[in-house]
C-alpha atoms as a PDB file:
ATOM      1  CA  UNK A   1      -8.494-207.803 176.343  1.00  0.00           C
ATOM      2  CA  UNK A   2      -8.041-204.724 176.388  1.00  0.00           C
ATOM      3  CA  UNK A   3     -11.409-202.098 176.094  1.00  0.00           C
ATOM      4  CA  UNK A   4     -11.359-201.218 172.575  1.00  0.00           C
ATOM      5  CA  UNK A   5     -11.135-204.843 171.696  1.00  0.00           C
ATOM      6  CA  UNK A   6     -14.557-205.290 173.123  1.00  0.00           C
ATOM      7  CA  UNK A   7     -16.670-205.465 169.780  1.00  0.00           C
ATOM      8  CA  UNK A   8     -19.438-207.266 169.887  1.00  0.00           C
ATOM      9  CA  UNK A   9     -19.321-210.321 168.035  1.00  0.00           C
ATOM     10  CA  UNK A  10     -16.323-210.927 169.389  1.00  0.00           C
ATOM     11  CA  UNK A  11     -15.858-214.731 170.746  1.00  0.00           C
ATOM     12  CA  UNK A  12     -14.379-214.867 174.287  1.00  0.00           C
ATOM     13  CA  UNK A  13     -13.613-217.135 176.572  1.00  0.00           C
ATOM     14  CA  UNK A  14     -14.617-216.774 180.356  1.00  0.00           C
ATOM     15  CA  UNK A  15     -11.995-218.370 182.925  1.00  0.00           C
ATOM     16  CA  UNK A  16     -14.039-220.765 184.735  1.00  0.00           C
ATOM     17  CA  UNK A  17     -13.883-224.336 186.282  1.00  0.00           C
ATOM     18  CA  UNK A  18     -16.463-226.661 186.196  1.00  0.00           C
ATOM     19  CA  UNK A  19     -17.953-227.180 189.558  1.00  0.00           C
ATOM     20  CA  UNK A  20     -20.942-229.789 189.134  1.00  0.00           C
ATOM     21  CA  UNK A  21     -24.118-231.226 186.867  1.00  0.00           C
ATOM     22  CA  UNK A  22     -27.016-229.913 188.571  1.00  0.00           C
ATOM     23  CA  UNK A  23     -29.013-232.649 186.960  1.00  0.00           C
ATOM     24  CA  UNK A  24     -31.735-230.139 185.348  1.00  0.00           C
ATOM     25  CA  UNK A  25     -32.226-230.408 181.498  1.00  0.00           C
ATOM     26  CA  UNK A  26     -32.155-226.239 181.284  1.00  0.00           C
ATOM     27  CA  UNK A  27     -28.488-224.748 181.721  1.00  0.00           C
ATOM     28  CA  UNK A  28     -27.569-227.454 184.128  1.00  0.00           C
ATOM     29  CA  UNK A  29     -23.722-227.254 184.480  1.00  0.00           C
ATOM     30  CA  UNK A  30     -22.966-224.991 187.435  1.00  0.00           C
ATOM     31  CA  UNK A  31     -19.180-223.205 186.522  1.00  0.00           C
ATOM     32  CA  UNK A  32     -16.799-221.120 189.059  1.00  0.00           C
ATOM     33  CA  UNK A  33     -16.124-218.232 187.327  1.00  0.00           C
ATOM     34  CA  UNK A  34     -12.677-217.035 188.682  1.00  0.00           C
ATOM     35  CA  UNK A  35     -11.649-212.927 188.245  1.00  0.00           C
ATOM     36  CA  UNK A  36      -8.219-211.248 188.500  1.00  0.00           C
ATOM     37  CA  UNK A  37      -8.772-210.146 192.176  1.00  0.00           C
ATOM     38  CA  UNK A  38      -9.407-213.157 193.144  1.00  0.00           C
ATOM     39  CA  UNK A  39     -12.501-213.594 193.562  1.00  0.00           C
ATOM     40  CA  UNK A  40     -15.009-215.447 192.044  1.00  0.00           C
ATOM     41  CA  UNK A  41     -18.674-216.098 191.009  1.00  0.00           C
ATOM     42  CA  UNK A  42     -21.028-218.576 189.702  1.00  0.00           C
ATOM     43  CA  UNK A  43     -23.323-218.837 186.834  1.00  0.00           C
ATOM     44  CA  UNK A  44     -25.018-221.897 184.643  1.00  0.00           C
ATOM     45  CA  UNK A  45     -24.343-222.904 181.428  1.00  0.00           C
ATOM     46  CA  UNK A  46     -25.340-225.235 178.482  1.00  0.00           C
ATOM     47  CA  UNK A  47     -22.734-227.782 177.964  1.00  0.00           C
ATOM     48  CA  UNK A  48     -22.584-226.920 174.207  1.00  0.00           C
ATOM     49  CA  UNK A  49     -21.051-223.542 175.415  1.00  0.00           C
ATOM     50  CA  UNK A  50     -18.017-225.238 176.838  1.00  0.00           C
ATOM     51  CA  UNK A  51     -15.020-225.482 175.837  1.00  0.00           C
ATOM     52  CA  UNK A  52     -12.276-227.461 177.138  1.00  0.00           C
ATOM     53  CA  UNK A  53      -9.331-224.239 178.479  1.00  0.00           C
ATOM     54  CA  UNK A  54      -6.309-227.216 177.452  1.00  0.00           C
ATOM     55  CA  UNK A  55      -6.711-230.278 175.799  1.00  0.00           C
ATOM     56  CA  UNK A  56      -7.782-233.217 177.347  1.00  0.00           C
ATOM     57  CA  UNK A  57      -5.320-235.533 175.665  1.00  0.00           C
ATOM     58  CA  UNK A  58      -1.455-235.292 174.503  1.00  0.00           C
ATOM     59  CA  UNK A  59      -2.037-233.294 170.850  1.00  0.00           C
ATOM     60  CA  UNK A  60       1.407-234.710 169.686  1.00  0.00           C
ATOM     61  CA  UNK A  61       0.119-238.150 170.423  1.00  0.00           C
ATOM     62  CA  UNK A  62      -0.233-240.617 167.128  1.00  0.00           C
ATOM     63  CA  UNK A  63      -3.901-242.288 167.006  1.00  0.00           C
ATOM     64  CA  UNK A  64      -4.110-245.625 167.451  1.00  0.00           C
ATOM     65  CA  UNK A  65      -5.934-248.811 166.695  1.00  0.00           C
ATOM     66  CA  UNK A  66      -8.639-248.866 169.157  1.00  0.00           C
ATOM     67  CA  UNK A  67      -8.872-245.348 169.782  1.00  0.00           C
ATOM     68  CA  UNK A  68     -12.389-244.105 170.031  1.00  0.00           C
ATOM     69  CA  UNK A  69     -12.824-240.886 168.197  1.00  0.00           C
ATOM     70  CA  UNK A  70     -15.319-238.626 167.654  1.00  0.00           C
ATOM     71  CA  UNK A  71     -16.227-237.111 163.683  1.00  0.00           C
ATOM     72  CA  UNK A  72     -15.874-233.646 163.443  1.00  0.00           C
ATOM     73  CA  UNK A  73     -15.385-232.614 159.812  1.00  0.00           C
ATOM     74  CA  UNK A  74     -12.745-229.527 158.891  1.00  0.00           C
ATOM     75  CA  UNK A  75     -13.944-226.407 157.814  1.00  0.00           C
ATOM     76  CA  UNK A  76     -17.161-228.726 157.569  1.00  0.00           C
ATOM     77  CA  UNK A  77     -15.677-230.833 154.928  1.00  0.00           C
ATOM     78  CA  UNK A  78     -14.441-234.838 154.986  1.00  0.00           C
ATOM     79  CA  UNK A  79     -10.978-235.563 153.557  1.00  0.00           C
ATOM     80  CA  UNK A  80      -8.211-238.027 153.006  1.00  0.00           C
ATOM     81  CA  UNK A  81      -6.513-240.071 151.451  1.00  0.00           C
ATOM     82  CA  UNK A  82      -6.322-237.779 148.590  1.00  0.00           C
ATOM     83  CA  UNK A  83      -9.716-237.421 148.032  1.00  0.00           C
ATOM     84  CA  UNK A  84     -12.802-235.459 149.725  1.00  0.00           C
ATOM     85  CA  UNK A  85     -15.523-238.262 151.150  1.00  0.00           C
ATOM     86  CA  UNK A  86     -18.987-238.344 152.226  1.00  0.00           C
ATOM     87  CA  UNK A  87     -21.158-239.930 154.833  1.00  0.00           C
ATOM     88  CA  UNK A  88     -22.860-242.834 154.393  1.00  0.00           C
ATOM     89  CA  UNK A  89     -26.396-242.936 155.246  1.00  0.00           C
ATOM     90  CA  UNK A  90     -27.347-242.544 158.145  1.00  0.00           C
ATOM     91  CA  UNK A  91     -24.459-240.970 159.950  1.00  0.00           C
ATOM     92  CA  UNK A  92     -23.617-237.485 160.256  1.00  0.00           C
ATOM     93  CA  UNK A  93     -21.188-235.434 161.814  1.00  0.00           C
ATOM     94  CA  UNK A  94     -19.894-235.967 165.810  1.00  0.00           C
ATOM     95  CA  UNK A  95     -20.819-239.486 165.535  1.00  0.00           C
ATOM     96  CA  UNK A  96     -18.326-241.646 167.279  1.00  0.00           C
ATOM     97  CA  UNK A  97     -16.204-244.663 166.379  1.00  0.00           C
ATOM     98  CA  UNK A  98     -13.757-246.757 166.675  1.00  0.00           C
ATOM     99  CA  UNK A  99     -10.533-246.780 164.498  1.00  0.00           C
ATOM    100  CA  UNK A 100      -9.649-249.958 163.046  1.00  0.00           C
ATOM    101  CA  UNK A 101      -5.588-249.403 162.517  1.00  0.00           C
ATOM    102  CA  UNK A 102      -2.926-246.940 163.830  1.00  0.00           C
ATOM    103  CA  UNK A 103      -2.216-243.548 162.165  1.00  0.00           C
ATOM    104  CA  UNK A 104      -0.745-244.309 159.066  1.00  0.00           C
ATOM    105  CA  UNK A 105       2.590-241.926 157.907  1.00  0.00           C
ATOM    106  CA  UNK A 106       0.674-239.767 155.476  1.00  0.00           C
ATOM    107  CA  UNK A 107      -2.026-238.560 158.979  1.00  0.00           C
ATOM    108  CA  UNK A 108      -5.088-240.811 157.952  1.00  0.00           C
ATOM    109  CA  UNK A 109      -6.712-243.226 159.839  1.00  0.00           C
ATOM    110  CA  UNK A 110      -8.799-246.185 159.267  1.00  0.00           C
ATOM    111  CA  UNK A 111     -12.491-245.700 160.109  1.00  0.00           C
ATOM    112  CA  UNK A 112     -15.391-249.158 160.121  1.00  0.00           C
ATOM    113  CA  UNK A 113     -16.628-250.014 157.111  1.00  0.00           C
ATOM    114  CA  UNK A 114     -19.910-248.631 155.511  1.00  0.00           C
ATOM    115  CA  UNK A 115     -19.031-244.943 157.791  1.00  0.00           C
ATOM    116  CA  UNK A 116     -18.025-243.313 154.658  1.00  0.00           C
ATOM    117  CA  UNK A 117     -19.827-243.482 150.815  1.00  0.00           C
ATOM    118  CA  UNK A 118     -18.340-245.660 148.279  1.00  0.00           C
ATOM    119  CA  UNK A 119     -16.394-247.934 150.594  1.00  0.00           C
ATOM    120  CA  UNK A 120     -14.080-244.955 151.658  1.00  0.00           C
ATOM    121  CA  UNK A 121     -12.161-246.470 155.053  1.00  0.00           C
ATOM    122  CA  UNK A 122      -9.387-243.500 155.290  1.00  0.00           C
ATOM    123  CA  UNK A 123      -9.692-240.270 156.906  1.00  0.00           C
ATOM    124  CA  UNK A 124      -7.499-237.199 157.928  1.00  0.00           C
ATOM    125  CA  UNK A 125      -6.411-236.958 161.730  1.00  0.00           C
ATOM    126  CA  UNK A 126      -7.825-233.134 161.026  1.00  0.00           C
ATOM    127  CA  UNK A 127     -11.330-234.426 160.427  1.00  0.00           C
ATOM    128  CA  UNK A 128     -11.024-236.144 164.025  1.00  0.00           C
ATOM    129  CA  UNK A 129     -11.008-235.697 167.802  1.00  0.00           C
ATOM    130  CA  UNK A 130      -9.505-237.921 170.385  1.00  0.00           C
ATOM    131  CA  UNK A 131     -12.448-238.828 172.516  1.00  0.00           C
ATOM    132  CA  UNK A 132     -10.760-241.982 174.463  1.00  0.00           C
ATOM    133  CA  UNK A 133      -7.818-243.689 173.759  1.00  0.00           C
ATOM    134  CA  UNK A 134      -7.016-247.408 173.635  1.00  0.00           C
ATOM    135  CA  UNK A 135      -4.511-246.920 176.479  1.00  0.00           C
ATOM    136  CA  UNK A 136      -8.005-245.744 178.826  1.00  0.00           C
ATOM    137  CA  UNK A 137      -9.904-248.318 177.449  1.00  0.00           C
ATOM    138  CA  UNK A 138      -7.968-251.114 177.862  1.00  0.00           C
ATOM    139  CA  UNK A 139      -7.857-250.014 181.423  1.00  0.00           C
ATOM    140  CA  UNK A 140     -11.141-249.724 182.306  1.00  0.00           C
ATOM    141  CA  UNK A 141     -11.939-252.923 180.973  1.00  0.00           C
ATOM    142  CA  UNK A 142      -9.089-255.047 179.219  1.00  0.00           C
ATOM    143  CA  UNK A 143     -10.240-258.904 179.166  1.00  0.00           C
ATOM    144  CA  UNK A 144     -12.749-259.916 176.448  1.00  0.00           C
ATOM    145  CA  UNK A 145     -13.573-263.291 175.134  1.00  0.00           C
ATOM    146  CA  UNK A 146     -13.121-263.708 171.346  1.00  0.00           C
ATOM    147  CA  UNK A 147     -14.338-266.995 169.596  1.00  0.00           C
ATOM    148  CA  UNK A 148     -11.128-268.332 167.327  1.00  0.00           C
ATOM    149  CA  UNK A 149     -10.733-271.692 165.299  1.00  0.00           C
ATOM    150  CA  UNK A 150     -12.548-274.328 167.357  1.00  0.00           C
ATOM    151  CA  UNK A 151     -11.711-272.397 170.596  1.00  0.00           C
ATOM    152  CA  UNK A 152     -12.377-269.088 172.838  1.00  0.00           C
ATOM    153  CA  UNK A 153      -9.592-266.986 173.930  1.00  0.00           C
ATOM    154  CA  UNK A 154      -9.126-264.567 176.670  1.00  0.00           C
ATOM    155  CA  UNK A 155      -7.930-261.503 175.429  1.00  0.00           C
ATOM    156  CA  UNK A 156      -6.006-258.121 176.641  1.00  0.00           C
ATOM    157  CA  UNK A 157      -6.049-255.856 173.049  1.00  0.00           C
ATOM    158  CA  UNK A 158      -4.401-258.051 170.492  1.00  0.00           C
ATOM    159  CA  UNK A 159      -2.590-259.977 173.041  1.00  0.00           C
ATOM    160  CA  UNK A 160      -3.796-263.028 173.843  1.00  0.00           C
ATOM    161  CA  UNK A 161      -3.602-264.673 177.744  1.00  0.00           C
ATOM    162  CA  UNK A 162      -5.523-267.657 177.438  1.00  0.00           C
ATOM    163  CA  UNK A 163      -7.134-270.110 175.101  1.00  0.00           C
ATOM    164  CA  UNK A 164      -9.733-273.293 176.002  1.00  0.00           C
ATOM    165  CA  UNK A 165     -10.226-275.125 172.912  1.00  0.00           C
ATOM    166  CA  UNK A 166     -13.640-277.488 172.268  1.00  0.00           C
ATOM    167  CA  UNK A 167     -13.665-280.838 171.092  1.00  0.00           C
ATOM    168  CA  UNK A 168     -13.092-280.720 167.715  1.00  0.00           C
ATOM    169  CA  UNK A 169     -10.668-282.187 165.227  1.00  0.00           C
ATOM    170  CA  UNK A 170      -8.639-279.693 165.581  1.00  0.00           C
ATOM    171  CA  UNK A 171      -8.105-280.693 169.718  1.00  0.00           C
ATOM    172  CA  UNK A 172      -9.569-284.233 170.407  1.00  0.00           C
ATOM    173  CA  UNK A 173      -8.504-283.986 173.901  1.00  0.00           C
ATOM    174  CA  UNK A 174     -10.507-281.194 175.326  1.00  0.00           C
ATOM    175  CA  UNK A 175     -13.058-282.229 177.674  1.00  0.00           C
ATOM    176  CA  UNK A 176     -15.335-279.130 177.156  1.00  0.00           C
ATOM    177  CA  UNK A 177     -18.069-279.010 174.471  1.00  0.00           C
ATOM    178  CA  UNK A 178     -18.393-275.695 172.875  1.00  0.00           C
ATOM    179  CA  UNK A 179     -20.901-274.205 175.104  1.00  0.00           C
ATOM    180  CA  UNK A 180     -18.538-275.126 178.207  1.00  0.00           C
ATOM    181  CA  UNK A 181     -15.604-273.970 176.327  1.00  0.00           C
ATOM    182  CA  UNK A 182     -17.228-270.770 176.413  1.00  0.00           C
ATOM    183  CA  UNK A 183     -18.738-270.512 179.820  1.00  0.00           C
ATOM    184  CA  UNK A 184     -14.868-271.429 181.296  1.00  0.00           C
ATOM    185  CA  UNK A 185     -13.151-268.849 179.141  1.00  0.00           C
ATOM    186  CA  UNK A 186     -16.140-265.835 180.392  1.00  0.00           C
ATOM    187  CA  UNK A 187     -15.357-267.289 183.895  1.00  0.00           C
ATOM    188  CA  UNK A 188     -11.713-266.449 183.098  1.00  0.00           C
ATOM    189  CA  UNK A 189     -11.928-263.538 182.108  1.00  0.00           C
ATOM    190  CA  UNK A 190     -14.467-262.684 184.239  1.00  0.00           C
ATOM    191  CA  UNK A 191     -12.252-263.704 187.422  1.00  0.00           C
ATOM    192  CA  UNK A 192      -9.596-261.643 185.514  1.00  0.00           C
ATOM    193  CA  UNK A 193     -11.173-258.398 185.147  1.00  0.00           C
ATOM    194  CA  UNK A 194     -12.441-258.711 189.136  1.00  0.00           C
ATOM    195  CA  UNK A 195      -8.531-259.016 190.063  1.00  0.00           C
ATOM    196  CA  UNK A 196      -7.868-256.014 187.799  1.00  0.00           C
ATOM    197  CA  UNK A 197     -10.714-254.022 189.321  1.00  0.00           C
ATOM    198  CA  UNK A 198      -9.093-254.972 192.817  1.00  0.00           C
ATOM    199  CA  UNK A 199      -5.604-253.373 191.353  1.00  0.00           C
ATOM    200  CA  UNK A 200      -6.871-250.541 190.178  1.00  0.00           C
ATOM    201  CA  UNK A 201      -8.780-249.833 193.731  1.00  0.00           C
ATOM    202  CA  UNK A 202      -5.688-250.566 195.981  1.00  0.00           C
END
């Protein structure tokens, strides 16, 4: 900036890098403030006062199903799918959630049911903010047991790798009752995500 730009009230942003968490509840986030000659300084700072220099995520990149996102309203307001919604009891702006479909073509996405007022599911991508996508998710912990139609499968996303049926009409042959059904399919999975871990470590 240059001198005469230097009204106050004027927003700025300080070039900094974070350099740790001090742990204290009172300005605890220690940032290394870097100046043109080179040289830098410290100072503390609420985490509120932050912001982010680039963004932490691809801005071009379509939301997905899975995708947990965090609420943050436009100009304040809630819109899409044609219409201007409301919360639902209870919740209130930067709450987080999980999206329940893909980006549709028109730039809304599908939010839980009972978020919104009135059964509203759709919101604008603008109302939104990528907190963690499914991609991260997935690998930080990708195998969950899901109980199906007389069985428990081991799943990655919507993919699924295995499935151990109970006795039941629908499978007369399995040996497991539905309580071991479900204890061998959490081993599973449970074996699975330890081999995973191992991967991600080597």
């Amino acid at each position: 900036m240059q001198r005469n730009e230097c009204k106050p009230g004027t927003e700025v942003i300080i070039r900094g890098t974070i350099k740790e968490d001090d742990g204290y509840s009172f300005l605890p986030i220690k940032v290394t403030i870097h100046h043109d000659d080179d040289k830098t300084a410290y100072d503390f700072f609420e985490p509120s006062a932050l912001k982010a220099a680039q963004p932490k995520y691809d801005p071009a990149r379509k939301y997905r199903k899975g995708d947990l996102v965090r609420i943050t309203g436009f100009h304040g307001r809630l819109f899409g799918g044609g219409g201007i919604a409301m919360f639902s009891k209870n919740n209130a702006m930067g709450i987080q959630v999980t999206l329940c479909r893909d980006e549709d073509s028109g730039g809304d996405v599908e939010l839980p049911y009972g978020v919104l007022l009135d059964g509203i599911l759709h919101l604008s991508v603008a109302c939104i903010e990528l907190v963690k996508p499914i991609e991260e998710i997935e690998a930080e912990q990708p195998y969950e047991v899901k109980e199906a139609y007389y069985s428990f499968r081991v799943t990655r996303g919507d993919s699924y790798i295995h499935t151990i049926w109970w006795k039941s009409d629908a499978c007369r042959t399995s040996p497991y009752s539905k309580t071991e059904a479900r204890r061998k399919a959490q081993e599973l999975c449970d074996e699975l995500k330890r081999k995973h871990r191992e991967s991600l470590n080597a």
